[in-house]
N, C-alpha and C. Protein backbone atom coordinates (compact mmCIF):
# COMPACT_ATOMS: atom_id res chain seq x y z
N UNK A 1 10.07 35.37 2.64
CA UNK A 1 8.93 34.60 3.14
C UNK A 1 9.36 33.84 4.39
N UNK A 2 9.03 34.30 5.24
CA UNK A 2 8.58 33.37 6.55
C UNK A 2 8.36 32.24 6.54
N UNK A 3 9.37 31.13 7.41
CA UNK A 3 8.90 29.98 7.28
C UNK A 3 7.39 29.66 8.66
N UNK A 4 6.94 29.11 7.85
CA UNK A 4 5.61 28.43 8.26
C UNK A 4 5.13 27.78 7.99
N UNK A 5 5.39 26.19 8.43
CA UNK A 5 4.77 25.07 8.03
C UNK A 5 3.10 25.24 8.28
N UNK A 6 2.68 24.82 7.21
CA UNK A 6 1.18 24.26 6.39
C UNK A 6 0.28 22.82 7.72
N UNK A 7 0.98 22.52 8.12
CA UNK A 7 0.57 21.45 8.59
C UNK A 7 0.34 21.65 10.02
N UNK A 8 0.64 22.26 10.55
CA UNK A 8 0.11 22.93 12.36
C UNK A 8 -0.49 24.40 12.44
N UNK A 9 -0.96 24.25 13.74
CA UNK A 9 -1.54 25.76 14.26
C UNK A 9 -0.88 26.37 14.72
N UNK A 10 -0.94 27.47 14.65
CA UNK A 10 -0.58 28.94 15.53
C UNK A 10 -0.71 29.64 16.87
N UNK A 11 -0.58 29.67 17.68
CA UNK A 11 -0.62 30.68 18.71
C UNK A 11 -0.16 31.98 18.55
N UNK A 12 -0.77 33.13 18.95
CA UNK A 12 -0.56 34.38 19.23
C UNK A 12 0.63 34.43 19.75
N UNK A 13 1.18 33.72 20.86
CA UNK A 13 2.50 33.75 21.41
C UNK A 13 4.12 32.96 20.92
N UNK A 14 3.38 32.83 19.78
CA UNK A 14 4.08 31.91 18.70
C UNK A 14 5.00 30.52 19.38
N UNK A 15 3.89 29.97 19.14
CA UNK A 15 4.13 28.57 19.70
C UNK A 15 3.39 27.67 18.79
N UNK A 16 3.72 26.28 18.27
CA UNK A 16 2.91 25.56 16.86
C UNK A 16 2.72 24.63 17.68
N UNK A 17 1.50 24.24 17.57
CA UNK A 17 0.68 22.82 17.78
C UNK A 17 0.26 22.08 16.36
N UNK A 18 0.74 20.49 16.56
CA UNK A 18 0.28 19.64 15.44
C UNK A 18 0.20 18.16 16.44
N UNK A 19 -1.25 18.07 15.51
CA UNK A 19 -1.72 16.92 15.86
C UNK A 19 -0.98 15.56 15.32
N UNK A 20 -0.65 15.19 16.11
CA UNK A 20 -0.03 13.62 16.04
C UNK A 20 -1.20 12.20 16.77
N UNK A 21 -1.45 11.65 15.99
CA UNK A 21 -1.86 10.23 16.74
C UNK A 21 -2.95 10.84 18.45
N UNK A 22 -3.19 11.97 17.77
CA UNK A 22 -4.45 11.99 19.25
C UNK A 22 -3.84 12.66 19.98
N UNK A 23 -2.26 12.95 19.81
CA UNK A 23 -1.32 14.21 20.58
C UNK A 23 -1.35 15.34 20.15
N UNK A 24 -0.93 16.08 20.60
CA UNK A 24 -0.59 17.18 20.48
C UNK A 24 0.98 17.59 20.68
N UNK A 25 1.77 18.09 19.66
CA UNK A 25 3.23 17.90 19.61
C UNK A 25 3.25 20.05 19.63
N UNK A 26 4.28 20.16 20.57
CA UNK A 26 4.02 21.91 21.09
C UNK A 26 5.84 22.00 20.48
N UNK A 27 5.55 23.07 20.02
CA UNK A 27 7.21 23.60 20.15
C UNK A 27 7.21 25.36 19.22
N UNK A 28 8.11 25.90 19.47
CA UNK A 28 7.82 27.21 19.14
C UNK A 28 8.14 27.63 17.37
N UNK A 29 8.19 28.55 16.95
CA UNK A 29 7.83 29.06 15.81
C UNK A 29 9.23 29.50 15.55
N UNK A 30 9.51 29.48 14.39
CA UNK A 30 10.73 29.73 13.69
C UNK A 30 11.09 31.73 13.99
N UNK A 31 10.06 32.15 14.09
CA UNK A 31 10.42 33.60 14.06
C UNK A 31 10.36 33.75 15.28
N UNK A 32 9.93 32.98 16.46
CA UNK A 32 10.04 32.97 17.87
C UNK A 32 11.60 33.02 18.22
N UNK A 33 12.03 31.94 17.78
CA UNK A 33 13.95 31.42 18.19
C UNK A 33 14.36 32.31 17.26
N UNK A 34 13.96 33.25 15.94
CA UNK A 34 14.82 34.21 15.75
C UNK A 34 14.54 35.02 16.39
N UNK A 35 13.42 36.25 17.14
CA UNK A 35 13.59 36.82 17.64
C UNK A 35 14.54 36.21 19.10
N UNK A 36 14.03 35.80 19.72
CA UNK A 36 14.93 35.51 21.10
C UNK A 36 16.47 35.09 21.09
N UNK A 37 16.92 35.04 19.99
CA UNK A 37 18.53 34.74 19.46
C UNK A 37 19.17 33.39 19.92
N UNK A 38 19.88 33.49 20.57
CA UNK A 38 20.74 31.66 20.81
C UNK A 38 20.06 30.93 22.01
N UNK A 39 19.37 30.21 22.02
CA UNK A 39 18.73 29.75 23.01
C UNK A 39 19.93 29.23 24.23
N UNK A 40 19.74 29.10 25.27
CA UNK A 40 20.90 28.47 25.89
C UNK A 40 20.54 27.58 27.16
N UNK A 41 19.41 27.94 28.15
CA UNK A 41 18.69 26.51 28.65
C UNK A 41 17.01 26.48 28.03
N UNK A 42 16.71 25.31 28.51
CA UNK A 42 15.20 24.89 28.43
C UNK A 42 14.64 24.45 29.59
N UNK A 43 13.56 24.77 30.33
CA UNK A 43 13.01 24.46 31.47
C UNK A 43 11.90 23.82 30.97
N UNK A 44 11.09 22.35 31.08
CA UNK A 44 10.31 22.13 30.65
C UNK A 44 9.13 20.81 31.75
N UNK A 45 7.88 20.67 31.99
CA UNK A 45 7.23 20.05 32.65
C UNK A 45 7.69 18.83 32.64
N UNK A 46 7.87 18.08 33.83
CA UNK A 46 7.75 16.53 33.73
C UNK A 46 6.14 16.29 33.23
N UNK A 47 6.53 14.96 32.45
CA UNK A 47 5.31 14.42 32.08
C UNK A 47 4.17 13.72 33.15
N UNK A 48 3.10 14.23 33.30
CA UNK A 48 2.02 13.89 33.84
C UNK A 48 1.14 14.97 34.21
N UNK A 49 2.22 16.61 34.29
CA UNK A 49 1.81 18.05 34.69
C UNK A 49 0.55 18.35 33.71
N UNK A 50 -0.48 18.75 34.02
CA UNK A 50 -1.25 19.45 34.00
C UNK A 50 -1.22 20.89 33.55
N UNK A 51 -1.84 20.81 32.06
CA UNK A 51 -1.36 22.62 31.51
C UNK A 51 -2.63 23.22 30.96
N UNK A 52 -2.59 24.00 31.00
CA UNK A 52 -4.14 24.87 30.36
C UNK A 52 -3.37 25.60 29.59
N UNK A 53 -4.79 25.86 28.38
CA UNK A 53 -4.38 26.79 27.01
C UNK A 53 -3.99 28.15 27.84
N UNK A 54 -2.84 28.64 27.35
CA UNK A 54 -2.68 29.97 26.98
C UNK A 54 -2.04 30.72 28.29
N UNK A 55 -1.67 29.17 29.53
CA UNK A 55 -0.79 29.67 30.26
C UNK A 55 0.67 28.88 30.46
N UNK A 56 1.58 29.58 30.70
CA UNK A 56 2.78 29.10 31.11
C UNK A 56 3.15 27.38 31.01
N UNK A 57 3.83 27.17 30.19
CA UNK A 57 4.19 25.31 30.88
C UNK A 57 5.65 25.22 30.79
N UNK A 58 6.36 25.99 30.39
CA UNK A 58 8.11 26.18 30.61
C UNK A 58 8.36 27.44 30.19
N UNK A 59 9.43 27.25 30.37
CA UNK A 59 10.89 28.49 29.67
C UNK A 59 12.14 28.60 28.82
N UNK A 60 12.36 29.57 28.69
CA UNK A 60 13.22 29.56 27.39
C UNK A 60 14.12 30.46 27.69
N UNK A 61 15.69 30.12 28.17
CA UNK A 61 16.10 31.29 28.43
C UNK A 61 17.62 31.65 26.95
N UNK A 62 17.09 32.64 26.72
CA UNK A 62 18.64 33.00 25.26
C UNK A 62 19.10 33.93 25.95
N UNK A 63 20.11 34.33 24.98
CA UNK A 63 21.23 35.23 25.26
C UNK A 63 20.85 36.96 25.64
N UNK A 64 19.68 36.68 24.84
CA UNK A 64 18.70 37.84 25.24
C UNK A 64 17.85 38.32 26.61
N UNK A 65 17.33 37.05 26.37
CA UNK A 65 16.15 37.07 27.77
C UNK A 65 15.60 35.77 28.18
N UNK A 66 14.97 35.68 29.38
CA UNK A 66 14.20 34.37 29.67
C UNK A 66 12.38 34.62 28.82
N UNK A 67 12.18 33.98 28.04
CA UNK A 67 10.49 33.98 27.49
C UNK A 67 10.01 32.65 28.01
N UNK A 68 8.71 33.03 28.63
CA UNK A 68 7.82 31.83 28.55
C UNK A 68 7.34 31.14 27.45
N UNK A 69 7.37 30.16 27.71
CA UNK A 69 6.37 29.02 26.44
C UNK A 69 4.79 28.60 26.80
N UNK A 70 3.81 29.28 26.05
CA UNK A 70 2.79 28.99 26.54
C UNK A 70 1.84 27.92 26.05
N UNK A 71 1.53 27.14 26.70
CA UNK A 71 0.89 25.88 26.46
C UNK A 71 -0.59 26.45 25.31
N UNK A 72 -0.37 25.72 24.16
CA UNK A 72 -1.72 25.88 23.18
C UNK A 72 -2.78 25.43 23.22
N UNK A 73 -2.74 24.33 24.37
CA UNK A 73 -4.01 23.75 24.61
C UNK A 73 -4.02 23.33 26.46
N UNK A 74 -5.28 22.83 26.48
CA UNK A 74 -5.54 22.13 27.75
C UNK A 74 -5.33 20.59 27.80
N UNK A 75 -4.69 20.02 29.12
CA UNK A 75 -4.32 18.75 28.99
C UNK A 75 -3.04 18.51 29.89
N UNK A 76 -2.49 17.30 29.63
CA UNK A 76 -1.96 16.71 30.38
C UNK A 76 -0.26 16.03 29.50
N UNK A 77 0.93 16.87 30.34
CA UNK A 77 2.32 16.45 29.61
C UNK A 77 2.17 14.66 29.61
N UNK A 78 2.62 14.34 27.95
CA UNK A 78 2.58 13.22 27.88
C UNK A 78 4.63 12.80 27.97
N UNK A 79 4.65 13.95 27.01
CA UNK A 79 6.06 13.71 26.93
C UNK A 79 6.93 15.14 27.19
N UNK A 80 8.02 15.05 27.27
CA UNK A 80 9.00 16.25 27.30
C UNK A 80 10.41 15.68 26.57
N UNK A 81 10.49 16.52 25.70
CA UNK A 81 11.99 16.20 24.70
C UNK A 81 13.50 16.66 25.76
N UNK A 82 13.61 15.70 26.06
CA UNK A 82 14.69 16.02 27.16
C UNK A 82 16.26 16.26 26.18
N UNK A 83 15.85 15.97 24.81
CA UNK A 83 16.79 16.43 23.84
C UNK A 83 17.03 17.70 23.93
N UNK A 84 16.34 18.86 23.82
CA UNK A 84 16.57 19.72 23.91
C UNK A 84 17.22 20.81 25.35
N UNK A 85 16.60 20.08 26.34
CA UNK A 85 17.15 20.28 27.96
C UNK A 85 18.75 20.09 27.66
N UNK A 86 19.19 18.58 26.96
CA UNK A 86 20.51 18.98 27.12
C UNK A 86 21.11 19.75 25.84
N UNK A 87 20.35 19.66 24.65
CA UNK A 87 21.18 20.60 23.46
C UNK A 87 20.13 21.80 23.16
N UNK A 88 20.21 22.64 24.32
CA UNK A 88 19.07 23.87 23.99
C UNK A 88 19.24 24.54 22.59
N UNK A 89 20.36 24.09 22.01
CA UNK A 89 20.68 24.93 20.32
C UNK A 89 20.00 24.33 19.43
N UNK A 90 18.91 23.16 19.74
CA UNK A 90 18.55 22.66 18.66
C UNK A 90 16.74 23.13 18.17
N UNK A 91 16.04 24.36 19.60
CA UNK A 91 15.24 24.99 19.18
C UNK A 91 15.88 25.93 18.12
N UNK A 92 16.73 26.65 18.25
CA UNK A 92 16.78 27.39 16.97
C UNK A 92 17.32 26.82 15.78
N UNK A 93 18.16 25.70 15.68
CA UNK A 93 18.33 25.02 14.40
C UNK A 93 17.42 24.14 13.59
N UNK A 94 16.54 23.70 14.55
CA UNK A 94 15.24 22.79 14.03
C UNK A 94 14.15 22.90 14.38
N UNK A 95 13.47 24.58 14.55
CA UNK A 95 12.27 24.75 15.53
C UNK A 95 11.01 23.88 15.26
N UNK A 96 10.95 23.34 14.07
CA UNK A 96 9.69 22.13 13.47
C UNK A 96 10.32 20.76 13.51
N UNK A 97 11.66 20.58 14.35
CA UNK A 97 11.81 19.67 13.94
C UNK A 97 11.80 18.62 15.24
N UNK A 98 13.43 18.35 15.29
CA UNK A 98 14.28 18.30 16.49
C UNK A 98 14.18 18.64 17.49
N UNK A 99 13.70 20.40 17.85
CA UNK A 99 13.84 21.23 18.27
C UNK A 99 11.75 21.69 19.47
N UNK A 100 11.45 19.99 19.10
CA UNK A 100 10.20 20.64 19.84
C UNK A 100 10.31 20.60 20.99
N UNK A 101 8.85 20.69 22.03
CA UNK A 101 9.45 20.91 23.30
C UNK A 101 8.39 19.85 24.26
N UNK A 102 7.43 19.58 23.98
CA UNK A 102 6.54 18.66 24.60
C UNK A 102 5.05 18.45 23.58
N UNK A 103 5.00 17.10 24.38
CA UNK A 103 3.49 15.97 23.74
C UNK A 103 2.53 16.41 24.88
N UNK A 104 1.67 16.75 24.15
CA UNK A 104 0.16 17.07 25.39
C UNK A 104 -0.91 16.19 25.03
N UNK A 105 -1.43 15.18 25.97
CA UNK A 105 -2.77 14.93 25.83
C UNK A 105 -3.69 15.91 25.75
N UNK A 106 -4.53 16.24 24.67
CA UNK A 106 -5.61 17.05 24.99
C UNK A 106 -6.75 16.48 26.12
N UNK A 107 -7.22 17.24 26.90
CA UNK A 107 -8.65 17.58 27.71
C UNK A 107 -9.64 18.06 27.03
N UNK A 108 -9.37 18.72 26.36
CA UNK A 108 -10.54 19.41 25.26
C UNK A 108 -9.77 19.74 24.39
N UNK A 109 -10.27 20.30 23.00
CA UNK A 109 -9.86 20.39 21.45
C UNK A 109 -9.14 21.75 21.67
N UNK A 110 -8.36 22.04 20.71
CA UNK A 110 -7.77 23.47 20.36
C UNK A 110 -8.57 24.23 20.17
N UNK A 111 -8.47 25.40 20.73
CA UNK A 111 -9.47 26.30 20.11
C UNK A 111 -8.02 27.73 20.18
N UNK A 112 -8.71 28.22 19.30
CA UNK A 112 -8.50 30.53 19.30
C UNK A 112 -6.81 29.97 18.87
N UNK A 113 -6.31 29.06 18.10
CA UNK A 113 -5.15 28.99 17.29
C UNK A 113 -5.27 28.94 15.72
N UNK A 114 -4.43 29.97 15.13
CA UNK A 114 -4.32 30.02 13.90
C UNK A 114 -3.88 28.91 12.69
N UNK A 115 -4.54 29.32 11.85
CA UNK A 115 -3.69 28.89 10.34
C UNK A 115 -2.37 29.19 10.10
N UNK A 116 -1.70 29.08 9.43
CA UNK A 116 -0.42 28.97 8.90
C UNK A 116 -0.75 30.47 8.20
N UNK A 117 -1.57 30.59 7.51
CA UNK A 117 -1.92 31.51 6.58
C UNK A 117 -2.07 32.91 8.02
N UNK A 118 -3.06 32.75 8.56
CA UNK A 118 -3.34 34.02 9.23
C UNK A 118 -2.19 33.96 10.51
N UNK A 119 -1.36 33.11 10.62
CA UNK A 119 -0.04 33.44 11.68
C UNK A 119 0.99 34.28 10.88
N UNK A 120 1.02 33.63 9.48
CA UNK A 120 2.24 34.56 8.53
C UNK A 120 2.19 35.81 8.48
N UNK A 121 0.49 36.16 8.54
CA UNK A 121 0.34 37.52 8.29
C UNK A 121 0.31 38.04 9.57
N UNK A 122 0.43 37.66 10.97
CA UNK A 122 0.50 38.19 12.20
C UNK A 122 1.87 38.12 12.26
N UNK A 123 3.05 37.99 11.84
CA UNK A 123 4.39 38.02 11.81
C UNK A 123 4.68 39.31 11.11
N UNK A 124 4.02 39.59 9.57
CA UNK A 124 4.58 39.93 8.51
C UNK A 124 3.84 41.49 8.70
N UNK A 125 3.36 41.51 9.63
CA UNK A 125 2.64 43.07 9.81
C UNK A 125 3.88 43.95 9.90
């Protein structure tokens, strides 16, 4: 069984959004950092950038390849975990945790992101 926390949404590009305090807390999906293997930098927006759902707002580069991280909603960087900029190993050791990647003010609500339930089964195909 796939881990997949109960408590955030899904993106198609496997990226989890959970609502915090009127935020939005972004960071990627546990089967994301396993597919892409040892993460090794993080490129991520200064806070104040401007991101729309479902395009680009950093990068992810592993041992594998560079993947984009695509923003789950529309809005505005509140924060950026500069934790991870300097310990990029801690997306794959704590991808729900430690390991997130930025706070978004929403502009408008989430929309076209999954359940926990219908992301497991978009993994588990």
């Amino acid at each position: 069984m796939t881990d997949v926390p109960a408590d955030r949404q899904y993106s198609k590009d496997h990226e989890w959004a959970q609502e915090q305090s009127g935020r939005i807390v972004v960071g990627i999906t546990h089967y994301a950092q396993d597919q892409l293997g040892d993460v090794v930098f993080v490129s991520l927006p200064e806070p104040g950038t401007e991101v729309r759902a479902e395009e680009p707002l950093g990068d992810l580069e592993s041992t594998k390849s560079v993947s984009d991280v695509y923003s789950p909603v529309t809005g505005k960087i509140l924060e950026k975990n500069g934790e991870v900029e300097q310990n990029p190993e801690l997306v794959n050791q704590d991808p729900y945790g430690a390991g997130w990647l930025v706070s978004i003010e929403p502009s408008e609500p989430p929309s076209g992101l999954m359940s926990a339930d219908e992301y497991r089964a978009l993994i588990e195909e």
